[in-house]
N, C-alpha and C. Protein backbone atom coordinates (compact mmCIF):
# COMPACT_ATOMS: atom_id res chain seq x y z
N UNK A 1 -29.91 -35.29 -104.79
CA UNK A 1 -29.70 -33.89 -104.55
C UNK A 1 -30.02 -33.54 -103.10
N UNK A 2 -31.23 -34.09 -102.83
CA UNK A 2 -31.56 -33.54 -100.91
C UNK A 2 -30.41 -34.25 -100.10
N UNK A 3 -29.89 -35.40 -101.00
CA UNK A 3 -28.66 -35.85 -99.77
C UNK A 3 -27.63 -34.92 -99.66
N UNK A 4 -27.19 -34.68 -101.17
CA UNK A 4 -25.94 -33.57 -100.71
C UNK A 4 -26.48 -32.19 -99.64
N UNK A 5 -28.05 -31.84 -100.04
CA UNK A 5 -27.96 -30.77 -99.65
C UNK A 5 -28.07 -31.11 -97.96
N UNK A 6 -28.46 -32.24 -97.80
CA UNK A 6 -28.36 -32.46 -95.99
C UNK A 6 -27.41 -32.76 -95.52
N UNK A 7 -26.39 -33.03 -96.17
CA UNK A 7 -25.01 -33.37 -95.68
C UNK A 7 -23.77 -32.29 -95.52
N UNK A 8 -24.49 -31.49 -96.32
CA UNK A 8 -23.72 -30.01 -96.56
C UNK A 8 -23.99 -29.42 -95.26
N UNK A 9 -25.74 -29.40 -95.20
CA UNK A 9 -26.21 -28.60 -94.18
C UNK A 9 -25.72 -29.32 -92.60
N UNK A 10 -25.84 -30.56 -92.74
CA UNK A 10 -25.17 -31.36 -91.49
C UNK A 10 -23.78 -30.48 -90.88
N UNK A 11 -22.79 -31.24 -92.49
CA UNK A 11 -21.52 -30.40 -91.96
C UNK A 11 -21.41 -29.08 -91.57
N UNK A 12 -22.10 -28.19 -92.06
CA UNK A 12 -21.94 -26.77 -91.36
C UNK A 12 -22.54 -26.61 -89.83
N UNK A 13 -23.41 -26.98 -89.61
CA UNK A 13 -23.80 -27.12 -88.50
C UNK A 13 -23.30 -27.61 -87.54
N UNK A 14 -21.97 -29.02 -87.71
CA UNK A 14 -21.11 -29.75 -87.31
C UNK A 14 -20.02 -28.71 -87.02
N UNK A 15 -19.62 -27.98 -88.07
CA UNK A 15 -18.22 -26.82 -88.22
C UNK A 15 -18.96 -25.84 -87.30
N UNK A 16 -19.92 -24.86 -87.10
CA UNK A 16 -20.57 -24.40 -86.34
C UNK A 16 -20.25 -24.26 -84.99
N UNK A 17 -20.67 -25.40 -84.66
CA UNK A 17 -20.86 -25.58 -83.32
C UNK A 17 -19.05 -26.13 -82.84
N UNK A 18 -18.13 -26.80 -83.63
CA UNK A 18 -16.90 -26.91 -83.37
C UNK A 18 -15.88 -25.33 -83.22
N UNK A 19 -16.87 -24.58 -83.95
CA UNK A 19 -16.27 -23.15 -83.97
C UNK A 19 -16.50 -22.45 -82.36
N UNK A 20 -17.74 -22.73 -82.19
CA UNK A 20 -18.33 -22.08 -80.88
C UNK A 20 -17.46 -22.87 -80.05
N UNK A 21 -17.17 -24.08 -79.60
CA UNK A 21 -16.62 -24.66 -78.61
C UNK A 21 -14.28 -24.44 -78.79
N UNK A 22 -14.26 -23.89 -79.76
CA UNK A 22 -13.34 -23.09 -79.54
C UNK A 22 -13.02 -21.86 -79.55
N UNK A 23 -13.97 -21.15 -80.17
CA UNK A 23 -14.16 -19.85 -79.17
C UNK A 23 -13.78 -20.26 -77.69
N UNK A 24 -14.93 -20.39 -76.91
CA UNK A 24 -15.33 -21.03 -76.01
C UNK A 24 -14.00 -21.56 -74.93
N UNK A 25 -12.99 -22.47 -75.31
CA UNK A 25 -11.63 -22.50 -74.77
C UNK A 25 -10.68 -21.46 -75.36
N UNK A 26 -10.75 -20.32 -76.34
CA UNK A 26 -10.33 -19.59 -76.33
C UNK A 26 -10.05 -18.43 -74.94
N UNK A 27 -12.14 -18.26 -75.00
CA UNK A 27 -11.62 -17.25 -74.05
C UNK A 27 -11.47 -18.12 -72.68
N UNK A 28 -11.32 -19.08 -72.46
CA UNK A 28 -10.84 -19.59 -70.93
C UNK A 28 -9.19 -19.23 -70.74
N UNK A 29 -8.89 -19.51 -72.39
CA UNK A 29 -6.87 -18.90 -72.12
C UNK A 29 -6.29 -17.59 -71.86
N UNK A 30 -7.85 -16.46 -72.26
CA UNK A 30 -7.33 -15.52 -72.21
C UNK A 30 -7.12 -15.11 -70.51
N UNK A 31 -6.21 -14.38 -70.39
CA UNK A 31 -6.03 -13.49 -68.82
C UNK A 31 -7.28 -12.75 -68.17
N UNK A 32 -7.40 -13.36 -66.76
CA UNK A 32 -8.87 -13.26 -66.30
C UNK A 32 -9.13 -11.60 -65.88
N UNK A 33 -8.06 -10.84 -66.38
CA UNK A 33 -8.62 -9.78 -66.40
C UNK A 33 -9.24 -8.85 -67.70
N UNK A 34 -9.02 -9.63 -68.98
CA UNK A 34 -9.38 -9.55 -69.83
C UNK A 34 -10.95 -10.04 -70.14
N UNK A 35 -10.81 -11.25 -69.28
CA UNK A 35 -12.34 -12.24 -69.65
C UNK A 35 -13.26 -10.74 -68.80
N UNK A 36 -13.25 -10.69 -67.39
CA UNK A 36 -14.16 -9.65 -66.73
C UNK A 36 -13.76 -8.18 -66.48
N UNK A 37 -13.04 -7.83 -67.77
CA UNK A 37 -12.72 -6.14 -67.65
C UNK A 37 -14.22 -5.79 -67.84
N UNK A 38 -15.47 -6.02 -68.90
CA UNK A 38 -15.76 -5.97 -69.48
C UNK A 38 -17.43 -5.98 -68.38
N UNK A 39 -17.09 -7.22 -67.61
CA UNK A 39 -17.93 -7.21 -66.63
C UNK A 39 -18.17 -6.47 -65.23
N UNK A 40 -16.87 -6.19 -65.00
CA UNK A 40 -16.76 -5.39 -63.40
C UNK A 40 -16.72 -3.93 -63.91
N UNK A 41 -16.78 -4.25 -65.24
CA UNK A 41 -16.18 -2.25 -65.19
C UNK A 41 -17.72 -1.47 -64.70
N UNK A 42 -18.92 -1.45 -64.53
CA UNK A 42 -19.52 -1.31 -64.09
C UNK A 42 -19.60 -0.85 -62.74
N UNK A 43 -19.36 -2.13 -61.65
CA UNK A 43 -19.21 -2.15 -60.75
C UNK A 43 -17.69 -1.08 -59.71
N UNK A 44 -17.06 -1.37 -60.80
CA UNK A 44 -15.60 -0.57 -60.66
C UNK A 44 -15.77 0.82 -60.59
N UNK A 45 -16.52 0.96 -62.07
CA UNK A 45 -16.63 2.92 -61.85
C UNK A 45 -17.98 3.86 -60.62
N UNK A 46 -18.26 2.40 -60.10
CA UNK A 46 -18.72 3.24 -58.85
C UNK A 46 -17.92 3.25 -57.82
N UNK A 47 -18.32 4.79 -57.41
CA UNK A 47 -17.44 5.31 -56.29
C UNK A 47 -18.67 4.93 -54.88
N UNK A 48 -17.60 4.14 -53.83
CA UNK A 48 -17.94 4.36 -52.54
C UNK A 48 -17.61 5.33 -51.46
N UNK A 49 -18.80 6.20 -51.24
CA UNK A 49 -18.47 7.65 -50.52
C UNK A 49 -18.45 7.29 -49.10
N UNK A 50 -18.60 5.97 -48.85
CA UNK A 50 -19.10 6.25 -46.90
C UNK A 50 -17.60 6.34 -46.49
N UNK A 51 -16.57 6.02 -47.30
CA UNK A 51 -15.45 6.38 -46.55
C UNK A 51 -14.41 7.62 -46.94
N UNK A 52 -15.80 8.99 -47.51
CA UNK A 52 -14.26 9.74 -48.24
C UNK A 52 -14.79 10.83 -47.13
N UNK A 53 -13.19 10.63 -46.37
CA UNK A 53 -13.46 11.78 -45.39
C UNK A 53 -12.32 12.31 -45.32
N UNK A 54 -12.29 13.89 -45.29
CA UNK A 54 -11.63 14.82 -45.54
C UNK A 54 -10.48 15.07 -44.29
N UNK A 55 -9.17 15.17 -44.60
CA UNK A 55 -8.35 14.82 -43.30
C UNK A 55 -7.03 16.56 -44.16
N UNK A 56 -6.61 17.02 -42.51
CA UNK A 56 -5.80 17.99 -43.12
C UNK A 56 -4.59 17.85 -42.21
N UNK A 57 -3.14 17.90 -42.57
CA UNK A 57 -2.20 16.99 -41.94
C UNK A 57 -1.98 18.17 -41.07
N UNK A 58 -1.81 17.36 -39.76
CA UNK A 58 -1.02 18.51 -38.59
C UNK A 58 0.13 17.63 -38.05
N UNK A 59 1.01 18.64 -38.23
CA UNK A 59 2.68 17.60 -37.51
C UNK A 59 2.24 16.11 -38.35
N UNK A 60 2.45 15.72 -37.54
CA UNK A 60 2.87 13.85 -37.93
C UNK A 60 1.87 13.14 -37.52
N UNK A 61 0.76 13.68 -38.22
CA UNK A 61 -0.71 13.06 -38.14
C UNK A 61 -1.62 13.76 -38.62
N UNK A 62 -2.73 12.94 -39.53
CA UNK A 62 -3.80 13.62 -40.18
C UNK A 62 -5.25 13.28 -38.97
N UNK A 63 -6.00 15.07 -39.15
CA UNK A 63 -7.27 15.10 -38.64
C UNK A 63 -7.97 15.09 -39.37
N UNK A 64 -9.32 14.75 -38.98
CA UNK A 64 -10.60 14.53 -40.08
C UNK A 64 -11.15 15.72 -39.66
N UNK A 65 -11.50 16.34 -40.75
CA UNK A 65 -12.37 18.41 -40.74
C UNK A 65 -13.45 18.17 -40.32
N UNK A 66 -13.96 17.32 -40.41
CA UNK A 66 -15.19 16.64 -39.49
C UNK A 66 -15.61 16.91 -37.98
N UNK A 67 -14.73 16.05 -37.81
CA UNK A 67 -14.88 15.50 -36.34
C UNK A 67 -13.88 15.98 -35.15
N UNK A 68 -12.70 16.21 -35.75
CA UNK A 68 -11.79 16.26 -35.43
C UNK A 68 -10.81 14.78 -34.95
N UNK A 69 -11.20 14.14 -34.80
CA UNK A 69 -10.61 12.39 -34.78
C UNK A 69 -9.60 12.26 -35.77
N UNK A 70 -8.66 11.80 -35.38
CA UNK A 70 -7.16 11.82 -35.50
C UNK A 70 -7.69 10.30 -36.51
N UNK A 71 -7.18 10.27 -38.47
CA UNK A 71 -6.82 9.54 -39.00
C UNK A 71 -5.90 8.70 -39.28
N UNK A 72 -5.08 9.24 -39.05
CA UNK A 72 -3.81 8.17 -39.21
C UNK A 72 -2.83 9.58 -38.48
N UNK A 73 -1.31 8.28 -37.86
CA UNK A 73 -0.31 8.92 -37.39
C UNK A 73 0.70 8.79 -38.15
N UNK A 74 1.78 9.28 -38.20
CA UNK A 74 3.18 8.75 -38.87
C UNK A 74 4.37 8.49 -38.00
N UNK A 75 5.64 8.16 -38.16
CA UNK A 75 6.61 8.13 -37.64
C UNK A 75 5.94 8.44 -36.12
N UNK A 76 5.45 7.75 -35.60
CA UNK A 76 5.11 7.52 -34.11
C UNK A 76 6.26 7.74 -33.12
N UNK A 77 6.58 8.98 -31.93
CA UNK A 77 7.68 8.95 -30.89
C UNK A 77 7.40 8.36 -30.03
N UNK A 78 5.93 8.21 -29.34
CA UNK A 78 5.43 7.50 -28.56
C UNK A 78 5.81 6.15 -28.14
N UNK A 79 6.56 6.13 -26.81
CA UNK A 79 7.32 4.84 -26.43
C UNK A 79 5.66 3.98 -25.57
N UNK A 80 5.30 2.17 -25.52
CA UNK A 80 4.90 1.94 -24.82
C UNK A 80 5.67 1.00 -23.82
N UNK A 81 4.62 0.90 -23.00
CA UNK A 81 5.55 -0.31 -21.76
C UNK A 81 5.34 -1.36 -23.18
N UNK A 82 6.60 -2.24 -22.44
CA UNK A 82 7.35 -3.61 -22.78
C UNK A 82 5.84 -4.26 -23.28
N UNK A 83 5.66 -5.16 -24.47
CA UNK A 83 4.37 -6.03 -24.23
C UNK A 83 5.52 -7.29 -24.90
N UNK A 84 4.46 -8.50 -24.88
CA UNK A 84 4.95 -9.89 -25.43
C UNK A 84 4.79 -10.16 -26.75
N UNK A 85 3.25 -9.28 -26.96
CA UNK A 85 3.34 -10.05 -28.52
C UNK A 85 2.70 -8.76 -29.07
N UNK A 86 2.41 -8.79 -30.60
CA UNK A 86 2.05 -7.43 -31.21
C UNK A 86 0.83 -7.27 -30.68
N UNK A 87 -0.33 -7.80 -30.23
CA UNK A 87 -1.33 -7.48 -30.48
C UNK A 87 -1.85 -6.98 -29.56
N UNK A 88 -0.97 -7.49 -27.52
CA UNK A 88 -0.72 -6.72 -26.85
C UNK A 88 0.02 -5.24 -27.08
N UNK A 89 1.02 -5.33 -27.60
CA UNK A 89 1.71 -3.64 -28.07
C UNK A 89 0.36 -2.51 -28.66
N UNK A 90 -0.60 -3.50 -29.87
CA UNK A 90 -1.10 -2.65 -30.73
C UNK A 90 -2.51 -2.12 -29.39
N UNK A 91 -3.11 -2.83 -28.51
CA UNK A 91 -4.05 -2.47 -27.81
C UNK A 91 -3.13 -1.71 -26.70
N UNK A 92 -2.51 -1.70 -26.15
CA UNK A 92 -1.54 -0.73 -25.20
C UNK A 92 -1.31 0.56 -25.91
N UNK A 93 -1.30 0.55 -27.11
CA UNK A 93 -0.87 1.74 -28.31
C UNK A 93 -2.03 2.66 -28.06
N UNK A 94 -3.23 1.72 -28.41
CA UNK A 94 -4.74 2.60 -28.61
C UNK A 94 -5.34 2.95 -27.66
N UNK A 95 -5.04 2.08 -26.60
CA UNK A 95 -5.89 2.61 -25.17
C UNK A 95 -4.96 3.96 -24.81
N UNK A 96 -3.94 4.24 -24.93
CA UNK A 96 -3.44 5.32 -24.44
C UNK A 96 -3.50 6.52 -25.88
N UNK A 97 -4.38 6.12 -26.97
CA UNK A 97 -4.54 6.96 -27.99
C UNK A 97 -6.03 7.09 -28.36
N UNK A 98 -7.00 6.32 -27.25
CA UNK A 98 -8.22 6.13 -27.15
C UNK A 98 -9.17 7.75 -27.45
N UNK A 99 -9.25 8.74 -26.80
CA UNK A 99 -9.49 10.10 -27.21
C UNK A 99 -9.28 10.70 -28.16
N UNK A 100 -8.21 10.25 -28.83
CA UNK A 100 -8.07 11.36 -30.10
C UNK A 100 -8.32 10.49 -31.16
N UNK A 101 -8.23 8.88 -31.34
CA UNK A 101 -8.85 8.54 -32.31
C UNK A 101 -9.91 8.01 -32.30
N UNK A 102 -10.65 8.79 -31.27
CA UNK A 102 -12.96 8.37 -31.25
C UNK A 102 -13.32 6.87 -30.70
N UNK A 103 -12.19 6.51 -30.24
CA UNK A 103 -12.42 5.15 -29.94
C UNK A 103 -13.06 4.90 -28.45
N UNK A 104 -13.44 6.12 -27.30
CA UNK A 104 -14.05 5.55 -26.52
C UNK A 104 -15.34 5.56 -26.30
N UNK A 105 -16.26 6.05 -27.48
CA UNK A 105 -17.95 5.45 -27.85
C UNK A 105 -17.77 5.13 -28.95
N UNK A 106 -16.87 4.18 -29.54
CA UNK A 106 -16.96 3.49 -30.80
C UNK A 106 -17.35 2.07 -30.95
N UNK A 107 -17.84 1.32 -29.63
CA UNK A 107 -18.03 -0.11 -29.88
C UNK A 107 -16.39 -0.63 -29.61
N UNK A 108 -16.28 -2.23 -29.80
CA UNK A 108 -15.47 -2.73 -29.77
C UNK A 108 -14.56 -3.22 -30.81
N UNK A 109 -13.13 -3.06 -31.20
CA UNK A 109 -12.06 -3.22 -32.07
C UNK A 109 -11.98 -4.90 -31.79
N UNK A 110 -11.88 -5.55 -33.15
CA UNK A 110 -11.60 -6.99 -32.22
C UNK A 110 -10.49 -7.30 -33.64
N UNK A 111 -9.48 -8.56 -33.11
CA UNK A 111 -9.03 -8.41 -34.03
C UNK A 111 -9.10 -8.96 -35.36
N UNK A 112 -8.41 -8.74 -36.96
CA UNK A 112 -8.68 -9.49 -37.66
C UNK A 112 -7.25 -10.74 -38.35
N UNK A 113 -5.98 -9.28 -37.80
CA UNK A 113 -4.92 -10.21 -38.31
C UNK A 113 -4.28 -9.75 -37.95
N UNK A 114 -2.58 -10.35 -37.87
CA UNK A 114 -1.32 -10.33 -37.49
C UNK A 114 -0.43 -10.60 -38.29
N UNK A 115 -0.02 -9.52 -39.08
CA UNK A 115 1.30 -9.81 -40.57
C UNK A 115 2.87 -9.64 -39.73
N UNK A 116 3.18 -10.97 -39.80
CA UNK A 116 4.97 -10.30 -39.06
C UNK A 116 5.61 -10.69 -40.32
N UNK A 117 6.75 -9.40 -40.14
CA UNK A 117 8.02 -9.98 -41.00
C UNK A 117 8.95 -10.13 -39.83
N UNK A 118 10.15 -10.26 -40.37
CA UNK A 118 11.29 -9.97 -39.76
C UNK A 118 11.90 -8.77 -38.99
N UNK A 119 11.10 -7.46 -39.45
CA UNK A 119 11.39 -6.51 -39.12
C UNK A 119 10.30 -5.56 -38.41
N UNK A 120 8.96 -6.27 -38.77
CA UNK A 120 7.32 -4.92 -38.29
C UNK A 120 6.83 -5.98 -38.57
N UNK A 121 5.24 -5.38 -37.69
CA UNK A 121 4.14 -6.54 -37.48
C UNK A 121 3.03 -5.41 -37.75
N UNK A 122 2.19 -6.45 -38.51
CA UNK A 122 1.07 -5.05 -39.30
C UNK A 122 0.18 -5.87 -37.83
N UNK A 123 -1.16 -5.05 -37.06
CA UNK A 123 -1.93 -5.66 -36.51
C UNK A 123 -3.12 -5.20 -36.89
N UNK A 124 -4.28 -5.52 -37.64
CA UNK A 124 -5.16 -5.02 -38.01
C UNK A 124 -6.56 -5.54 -37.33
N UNK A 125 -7.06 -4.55 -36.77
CA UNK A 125 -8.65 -4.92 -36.24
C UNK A 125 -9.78 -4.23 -36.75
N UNK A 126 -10.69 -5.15 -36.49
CA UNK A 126 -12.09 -4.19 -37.31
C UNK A 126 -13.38 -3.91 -36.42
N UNK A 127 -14.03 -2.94 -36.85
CA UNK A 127 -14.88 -2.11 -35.53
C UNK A 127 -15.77 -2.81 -35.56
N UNK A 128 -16.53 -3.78 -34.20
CA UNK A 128 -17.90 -3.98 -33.94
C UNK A 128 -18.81 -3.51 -33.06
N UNK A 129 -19.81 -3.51 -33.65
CA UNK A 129 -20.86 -3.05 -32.65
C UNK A 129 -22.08 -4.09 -32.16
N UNK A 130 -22.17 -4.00 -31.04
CA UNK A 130 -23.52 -4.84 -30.44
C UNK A 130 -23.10 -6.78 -31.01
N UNK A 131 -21.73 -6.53 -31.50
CA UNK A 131 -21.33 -8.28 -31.85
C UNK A 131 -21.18 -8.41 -33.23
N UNK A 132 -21.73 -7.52 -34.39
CA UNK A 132 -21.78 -7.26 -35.73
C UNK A 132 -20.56 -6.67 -36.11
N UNK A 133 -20.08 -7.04 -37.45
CA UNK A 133 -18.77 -5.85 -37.66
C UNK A 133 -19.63 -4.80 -38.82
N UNK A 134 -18.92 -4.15 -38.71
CA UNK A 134 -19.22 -2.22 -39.14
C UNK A 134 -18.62 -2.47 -40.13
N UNK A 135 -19.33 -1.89 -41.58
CA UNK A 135 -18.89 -2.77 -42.78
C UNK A 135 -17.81 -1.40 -42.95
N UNK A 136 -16.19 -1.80 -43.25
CA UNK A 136 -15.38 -1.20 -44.26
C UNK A 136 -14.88 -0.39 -42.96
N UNK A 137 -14.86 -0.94 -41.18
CA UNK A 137 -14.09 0.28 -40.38
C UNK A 137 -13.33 -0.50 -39.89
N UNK A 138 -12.14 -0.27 -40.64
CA UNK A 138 -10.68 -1.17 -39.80
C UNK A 138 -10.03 0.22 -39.29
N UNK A 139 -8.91 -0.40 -38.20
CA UNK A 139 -8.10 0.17 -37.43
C UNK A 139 -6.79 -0.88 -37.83
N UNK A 140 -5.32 -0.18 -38.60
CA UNK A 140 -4.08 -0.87 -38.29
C UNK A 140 -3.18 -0.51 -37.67
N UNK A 141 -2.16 -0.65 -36.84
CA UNK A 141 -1.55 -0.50 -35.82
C UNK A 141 -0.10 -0.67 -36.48
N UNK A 142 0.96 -0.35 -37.26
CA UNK A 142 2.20 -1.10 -37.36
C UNK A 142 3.46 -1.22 -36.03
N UNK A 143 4.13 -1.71 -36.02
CA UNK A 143 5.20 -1.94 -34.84
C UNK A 143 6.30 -2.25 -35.77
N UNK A 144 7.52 -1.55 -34.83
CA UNK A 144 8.56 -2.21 -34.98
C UNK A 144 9.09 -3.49 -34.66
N UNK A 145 10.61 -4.25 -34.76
CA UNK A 145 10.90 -5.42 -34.22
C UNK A 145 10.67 -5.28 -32.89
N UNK A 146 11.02 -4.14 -32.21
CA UNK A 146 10.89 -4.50 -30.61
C UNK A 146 9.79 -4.01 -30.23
N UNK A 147 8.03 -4.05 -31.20
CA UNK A 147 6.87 -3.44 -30.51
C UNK A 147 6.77 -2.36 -30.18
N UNK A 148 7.21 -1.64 -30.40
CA UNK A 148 6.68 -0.22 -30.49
C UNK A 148 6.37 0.37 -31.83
N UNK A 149 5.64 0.99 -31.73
CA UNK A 149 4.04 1.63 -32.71
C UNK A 149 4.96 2.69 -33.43
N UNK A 150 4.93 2.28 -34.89
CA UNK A 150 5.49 3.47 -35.61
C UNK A 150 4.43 3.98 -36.83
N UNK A 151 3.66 3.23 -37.09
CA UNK A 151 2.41 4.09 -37.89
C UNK A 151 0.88 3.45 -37.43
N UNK A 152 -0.31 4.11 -37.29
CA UNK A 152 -1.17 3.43 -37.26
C UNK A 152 -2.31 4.30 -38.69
N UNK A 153 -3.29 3.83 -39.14
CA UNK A 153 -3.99 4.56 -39.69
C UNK A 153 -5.79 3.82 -39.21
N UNK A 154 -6.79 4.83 -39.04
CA UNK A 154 -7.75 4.56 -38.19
C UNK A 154 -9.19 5.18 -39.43
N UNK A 155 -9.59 4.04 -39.30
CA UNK A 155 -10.62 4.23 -40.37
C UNK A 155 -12.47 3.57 -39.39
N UNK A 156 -12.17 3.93 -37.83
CA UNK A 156 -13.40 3.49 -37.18
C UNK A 156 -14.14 4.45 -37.33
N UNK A 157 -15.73 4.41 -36.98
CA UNK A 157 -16.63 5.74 -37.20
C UNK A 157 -16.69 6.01 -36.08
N UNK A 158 -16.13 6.93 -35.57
CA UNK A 158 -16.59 7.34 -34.34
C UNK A 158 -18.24 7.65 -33.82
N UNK A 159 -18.17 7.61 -32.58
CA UNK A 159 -19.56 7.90 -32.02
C UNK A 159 -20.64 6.38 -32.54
N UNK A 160 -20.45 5.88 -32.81
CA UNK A 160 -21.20 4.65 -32.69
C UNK A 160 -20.87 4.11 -31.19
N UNK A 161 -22.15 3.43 -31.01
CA UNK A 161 -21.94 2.65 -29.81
C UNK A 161 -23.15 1.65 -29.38
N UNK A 162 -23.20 1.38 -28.62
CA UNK A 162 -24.70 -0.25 -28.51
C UNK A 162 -26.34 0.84 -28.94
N UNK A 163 -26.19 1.66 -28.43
CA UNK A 163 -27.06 2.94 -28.17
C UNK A 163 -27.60 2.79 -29.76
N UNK A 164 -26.81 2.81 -30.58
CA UNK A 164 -27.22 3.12 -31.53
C UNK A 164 -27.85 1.79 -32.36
N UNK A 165 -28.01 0.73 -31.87
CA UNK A 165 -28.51 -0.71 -32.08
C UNK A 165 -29.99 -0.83 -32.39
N UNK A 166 -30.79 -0.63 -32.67
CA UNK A 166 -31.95 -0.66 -32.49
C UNK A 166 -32.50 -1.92 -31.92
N UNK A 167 -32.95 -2.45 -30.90
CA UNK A 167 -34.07 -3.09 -30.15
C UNK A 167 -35.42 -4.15 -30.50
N UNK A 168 -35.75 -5.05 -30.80
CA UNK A 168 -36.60 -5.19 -31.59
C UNK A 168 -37.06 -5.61 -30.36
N UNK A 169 -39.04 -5.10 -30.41
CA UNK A 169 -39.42 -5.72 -29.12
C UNK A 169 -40.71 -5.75 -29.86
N UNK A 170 -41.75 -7.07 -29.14
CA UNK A 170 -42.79 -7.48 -29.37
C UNK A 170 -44.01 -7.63 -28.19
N UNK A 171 -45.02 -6.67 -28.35
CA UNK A 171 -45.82 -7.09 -27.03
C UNK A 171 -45.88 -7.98 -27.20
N UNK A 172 -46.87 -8.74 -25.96
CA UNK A 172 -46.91 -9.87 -25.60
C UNK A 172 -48.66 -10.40 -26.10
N UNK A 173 -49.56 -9.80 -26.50
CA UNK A 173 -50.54 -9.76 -27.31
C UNK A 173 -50.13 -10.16 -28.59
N UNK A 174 -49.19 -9.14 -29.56
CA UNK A 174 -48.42 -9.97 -30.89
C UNK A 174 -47.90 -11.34 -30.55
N UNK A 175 -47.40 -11.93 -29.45
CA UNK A 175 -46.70 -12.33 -29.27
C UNK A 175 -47.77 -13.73 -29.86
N UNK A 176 -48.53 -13.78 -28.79
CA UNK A 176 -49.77 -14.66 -29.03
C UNK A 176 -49.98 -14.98 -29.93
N UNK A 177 -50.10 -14.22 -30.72
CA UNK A 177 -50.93 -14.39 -31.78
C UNK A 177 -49.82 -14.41 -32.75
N UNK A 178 -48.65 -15.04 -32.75
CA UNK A 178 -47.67 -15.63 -33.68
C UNK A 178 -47.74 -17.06 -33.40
């Protein structure tokens, strides 16, 4: 009698654990947005505010009620000189749009990428300061085939600049005595 009953109990324990390990490749088949809906939704329904800034469209470009710093442009008329490649066009674009979109105490734009098709070249750079990048402040630039700037949209913080770096300094007494 204890044999059947340990052999019973064996096999279930055997079926058990064969159950769990297909679960288990179950959910590996399911669609990975199914496996972590469940997990990110958390993370998802928070809202990030450092970038909701209020913009009210004038002509063929939005201002921020803020600052006044020009967010994005549209249908760009603005012709520049001739450049070679986009990324010359997209910095020729901004230096002569440097004032209205906060970019001359903003630190330095450096770039991050260059999307060409056949027809427009996305150029996208992102804001650093003191050598660090500024989390979530890109600047994109689009161009046509022949380089000239037909949308940009500008997401730098204005008024940053090295100034605003903080310094770390140590007398020379601490110093010692490290």
């Amino acid at each position: 009698m204890l044999r059947k009953f340990t052999s019973v109990a064996v096999a279930c324990l055997l079926w058990s654990g064969l159950s769990e390990q297909v679960r288990a490749q179950d959910m590996d088949r399911r669609p990975t947005e199914e496996i972590f809906r469940s997990d990110v939704r958390d993370v998802l329904s928070r809202e990030d505010k450092s970038l909701a800034i209020e913009t009210r469209r004038q002509g063929n470009y939005r201002v921020d009620v803020g600052n006044g710093v020009r967010r994005a442009t549209y249908a760009i008329s603005a012709r520049i000189a001739s450049a070679q490649t986009p990324v010359e066009a997209a910095r020729s674009y901004l230096a002569e749009v440097r004032n209205e979109y906060g970019l001359a105490e903003s630190g330095n734009l450096e770039l991050v990428s260059v999307r060409s098709t056949g027809r427009s070249h996305h150029v996208l750079f992102q804001q650093y300061i003191a050598g660090l990048p500024v989390y979530r402040r890109f600047l994109k630039v689009n161009l046509d085939a022949d380089l000239q700037p037909t949308m940009s949209v500008n997401g730098v913080a204005p008024g940053l600049g090295s100034r605003d770096v903080p310094q770390a300094t140590v007398s020379s007494s601490l110093a010692m005595d490290v």
